[in-house]
N, C-alpha and C. Protein backbone atom coordinates (compact mmCIF):
# COMPACT_ATOMS: atom_id res chain seq x y z
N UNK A 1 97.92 113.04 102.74
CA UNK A 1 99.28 112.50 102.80
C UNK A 1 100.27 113.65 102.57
N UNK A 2 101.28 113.80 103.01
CA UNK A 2 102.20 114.79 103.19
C UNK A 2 103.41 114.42 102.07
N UNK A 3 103.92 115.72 101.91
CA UNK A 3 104.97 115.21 100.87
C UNK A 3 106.42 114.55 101.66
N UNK A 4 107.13 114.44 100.58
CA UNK A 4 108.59 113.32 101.18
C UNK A 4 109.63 114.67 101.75
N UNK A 5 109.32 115.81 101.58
CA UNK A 5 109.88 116.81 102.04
C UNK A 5 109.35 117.27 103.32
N UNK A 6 108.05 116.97 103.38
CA UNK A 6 107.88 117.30 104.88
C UNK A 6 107.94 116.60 105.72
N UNK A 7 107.56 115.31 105.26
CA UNK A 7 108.38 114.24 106.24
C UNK A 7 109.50 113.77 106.68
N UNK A 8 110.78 114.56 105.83
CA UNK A 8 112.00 114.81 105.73
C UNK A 8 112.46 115.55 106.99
N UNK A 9 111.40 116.61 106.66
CA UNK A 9 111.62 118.09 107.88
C UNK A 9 111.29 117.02 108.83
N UNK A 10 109.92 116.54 108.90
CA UNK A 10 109.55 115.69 110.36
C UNK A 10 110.58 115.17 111.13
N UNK A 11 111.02 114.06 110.40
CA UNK A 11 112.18 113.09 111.02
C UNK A 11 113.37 113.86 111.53
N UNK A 12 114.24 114.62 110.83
CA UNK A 12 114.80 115.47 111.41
C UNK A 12 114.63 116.01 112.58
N UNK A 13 113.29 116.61 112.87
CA UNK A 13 112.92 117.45 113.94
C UNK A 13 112.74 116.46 115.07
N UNK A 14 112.21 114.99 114.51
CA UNK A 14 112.39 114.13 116.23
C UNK A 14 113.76 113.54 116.35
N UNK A 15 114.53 113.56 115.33
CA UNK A 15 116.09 113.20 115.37
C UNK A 15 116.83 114.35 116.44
N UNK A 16 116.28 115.42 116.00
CA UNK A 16 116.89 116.64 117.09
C UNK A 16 116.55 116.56 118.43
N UNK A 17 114.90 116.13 118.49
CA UNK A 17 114.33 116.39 119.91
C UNK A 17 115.01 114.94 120.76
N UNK A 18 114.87 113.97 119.65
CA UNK A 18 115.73 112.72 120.90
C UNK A 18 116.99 113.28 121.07
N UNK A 19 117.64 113.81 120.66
CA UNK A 19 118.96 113.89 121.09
C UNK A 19 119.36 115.30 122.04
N UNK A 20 118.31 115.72 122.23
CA UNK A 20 118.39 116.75 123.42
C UNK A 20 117.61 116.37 124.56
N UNK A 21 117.17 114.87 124.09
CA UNK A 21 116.67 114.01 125.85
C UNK A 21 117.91 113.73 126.76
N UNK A 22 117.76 114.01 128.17
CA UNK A 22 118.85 113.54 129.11
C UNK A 22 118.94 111.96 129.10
N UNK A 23 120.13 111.44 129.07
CA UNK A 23 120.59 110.17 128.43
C UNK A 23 119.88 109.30 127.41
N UNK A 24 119.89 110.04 126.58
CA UNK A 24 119.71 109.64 124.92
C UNK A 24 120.43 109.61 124.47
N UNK A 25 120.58 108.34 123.34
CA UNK A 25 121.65 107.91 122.54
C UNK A 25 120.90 108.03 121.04
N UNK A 26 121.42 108.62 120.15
CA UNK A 26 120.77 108.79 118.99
C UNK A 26 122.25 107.84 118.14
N UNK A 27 121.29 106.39 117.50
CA UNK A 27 122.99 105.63 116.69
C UNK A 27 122.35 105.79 115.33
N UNK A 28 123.22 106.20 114.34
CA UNK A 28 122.98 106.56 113.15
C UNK A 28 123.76 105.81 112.20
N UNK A 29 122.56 105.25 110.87
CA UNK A 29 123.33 104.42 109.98
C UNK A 29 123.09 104.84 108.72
N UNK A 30 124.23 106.22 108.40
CA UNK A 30 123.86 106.97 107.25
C UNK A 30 124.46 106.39 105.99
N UNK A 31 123.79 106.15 105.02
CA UNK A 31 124.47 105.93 103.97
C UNK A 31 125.55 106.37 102.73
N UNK A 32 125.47 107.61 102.98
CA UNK A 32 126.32 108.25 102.32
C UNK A 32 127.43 109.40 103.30
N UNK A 33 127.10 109.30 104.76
CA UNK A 33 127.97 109.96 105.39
C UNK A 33 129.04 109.09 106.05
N UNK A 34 130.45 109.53 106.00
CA UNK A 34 131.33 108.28 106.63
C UNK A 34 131.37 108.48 107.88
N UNK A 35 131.76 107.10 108.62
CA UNK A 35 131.99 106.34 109.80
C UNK A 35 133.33 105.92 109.98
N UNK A 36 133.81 106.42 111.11
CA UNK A 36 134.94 105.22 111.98
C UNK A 36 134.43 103.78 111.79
N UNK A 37 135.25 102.93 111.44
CA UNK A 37 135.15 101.46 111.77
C UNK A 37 134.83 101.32 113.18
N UNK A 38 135.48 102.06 114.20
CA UNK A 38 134.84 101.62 115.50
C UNK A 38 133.27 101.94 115.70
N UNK A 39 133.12 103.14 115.48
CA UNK A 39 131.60 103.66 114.97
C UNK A 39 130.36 102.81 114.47
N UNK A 40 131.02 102.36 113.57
CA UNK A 40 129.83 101.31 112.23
C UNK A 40 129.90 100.30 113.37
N UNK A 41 131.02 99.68 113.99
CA UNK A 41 130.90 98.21 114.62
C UNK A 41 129.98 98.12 115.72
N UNK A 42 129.83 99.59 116.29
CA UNK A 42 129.45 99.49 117.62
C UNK A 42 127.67 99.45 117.12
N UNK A 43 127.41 100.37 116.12
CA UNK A 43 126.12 100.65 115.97
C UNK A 43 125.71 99.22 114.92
N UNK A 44 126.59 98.23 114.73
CA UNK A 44 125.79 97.55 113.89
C UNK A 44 125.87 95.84 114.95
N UNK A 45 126.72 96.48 116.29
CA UNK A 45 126.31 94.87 117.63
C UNK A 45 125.06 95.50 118.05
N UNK A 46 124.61 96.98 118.09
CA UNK A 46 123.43 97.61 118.65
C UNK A 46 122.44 97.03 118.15
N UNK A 47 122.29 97.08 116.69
CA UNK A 47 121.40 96.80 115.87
C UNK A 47 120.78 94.94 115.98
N UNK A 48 121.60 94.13 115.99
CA UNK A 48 122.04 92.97 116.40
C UNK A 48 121.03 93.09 117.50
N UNK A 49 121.46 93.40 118.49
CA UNK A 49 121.34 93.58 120.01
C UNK A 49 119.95 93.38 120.13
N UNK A 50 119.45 94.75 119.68
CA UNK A 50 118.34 94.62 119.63
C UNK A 50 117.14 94.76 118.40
N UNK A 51 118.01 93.51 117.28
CA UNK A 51 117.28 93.55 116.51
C UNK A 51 116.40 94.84 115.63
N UNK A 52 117.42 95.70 115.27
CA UNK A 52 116.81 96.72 114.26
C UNK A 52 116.50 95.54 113.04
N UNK A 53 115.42 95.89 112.00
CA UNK A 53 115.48 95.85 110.93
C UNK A 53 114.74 96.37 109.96
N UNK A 54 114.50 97.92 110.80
CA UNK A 54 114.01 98.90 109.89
C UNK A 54 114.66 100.52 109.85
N UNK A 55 114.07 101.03 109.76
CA UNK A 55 114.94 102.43 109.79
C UNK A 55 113.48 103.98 109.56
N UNK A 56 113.42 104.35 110.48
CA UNK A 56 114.14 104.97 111.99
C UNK A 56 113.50 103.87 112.73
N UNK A 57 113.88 103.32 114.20
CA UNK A 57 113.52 102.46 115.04
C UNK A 57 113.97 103.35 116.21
N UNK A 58 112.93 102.94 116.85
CA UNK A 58 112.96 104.06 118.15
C UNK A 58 113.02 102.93 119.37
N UNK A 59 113.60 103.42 120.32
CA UNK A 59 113.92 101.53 121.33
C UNK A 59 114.03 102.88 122.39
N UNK A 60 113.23 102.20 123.38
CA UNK A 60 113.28 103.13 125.20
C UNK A 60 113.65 101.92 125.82
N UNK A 61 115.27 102.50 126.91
CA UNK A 61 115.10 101.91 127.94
C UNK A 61 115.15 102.34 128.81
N UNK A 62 115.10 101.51 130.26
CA UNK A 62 115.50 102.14 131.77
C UNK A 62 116.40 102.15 132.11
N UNK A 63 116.91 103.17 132.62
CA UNK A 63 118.08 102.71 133.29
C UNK A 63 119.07 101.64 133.51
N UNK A 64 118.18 100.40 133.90
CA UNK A 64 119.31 99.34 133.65
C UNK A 64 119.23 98.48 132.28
N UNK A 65 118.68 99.48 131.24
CA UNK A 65 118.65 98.86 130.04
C UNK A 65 117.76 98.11 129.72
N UNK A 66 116.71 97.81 130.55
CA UNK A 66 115.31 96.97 130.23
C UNK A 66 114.49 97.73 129.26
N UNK A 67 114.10 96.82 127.81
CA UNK A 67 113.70 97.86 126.82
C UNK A 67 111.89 97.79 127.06
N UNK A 68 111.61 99.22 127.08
CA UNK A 68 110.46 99.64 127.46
C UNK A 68 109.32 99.72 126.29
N UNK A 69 110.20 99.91 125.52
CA UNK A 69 109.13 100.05 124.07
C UNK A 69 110.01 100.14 122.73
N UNK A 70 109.53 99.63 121.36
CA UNK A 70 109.87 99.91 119.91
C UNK A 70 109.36 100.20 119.51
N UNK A 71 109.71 101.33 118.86
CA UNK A 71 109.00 101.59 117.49
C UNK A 71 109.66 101.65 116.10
N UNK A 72 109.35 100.91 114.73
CA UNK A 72 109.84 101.03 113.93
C UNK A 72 108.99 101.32 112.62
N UNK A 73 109.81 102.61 112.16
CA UNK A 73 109.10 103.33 111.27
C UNK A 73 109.17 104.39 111.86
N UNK A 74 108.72 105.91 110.94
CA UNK A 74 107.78 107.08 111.71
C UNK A 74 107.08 107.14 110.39
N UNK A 75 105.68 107.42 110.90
CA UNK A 75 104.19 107.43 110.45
C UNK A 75 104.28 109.02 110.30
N UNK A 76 105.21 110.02 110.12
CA UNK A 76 105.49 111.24 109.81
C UNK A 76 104.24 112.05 110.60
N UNK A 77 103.97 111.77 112.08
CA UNK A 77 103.65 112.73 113.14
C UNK A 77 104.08 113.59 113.52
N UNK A 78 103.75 114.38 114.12
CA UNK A 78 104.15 116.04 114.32
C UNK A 78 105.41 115.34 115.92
N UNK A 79 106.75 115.89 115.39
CA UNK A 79 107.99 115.57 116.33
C UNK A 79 107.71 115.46 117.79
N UNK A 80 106.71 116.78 117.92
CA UNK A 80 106.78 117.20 119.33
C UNK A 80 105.59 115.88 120.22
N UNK A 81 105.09 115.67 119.45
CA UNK A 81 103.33 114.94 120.13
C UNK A 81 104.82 113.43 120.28
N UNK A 82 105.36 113.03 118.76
CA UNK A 82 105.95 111.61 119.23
C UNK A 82 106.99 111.84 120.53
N UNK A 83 106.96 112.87 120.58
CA UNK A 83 108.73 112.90 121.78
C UNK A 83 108.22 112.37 122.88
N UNK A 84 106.64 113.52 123.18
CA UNK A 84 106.12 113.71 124.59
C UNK A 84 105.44 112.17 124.59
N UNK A 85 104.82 111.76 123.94
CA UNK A 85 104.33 110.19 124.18
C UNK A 85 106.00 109.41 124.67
N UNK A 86 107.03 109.70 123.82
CA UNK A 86 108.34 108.89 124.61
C UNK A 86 108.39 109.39 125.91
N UNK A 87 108.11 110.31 126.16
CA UNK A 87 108.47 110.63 127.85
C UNK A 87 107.62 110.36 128.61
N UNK A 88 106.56 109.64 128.05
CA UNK A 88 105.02 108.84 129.19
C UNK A 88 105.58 108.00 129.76
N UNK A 89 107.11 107.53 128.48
CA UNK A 89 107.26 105.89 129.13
C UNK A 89 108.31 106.21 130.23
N UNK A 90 109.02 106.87 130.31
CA UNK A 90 109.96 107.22 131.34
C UNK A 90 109.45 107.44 132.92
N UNK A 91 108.22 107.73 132.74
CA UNK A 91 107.18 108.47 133.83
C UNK A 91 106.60 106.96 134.69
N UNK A 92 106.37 106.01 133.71
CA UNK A 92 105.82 104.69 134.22
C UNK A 92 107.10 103.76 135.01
């Protein structure tokens, strides 16, 4: 089992890699960093939307928004192996 620091580093590192995917939306619900009210509202009809109720939750869609897959939680896997499994689903 890995410590809470390296799983720290982990999450981070797939927080970075989703957000250098071409049309990726990375919505963030930090607790101690502030938000626009428009900000919080939008990311918490998202959440709604599609039913977050964990944290990190990972949601793929297509193009026209048909959701392809969830995941909620990270099981603190190496960033790069979870990214490239997200980009299998893009491929299908």
């Amino acid at each position: 089992m890995q410590g809470v620091a390296q799983e720290r580093a982990n999450l981070l590192r797939l927080f970075e890699l989703c957000q250098s995917e071409p049309g990726a939306a990375v919505v963030d619900f930090p607790r101690s960093k502030p938000q626009s009210e428009a900000i919080r509202t939008a990311n918490e009809e998202l959440a709604k939307k599609f039913a977050v109720d964990s944290f990190p939750t990972i949601i793929v869609l297509d193009p026209n928004g048909k959701k392809l897959s969830k995941e909620s939680g990270y099981d603190g896997s190496n960033a790069k192996e979870f990214v490239a499994n997200l980009k299998k689903l893009k491929v299908k």
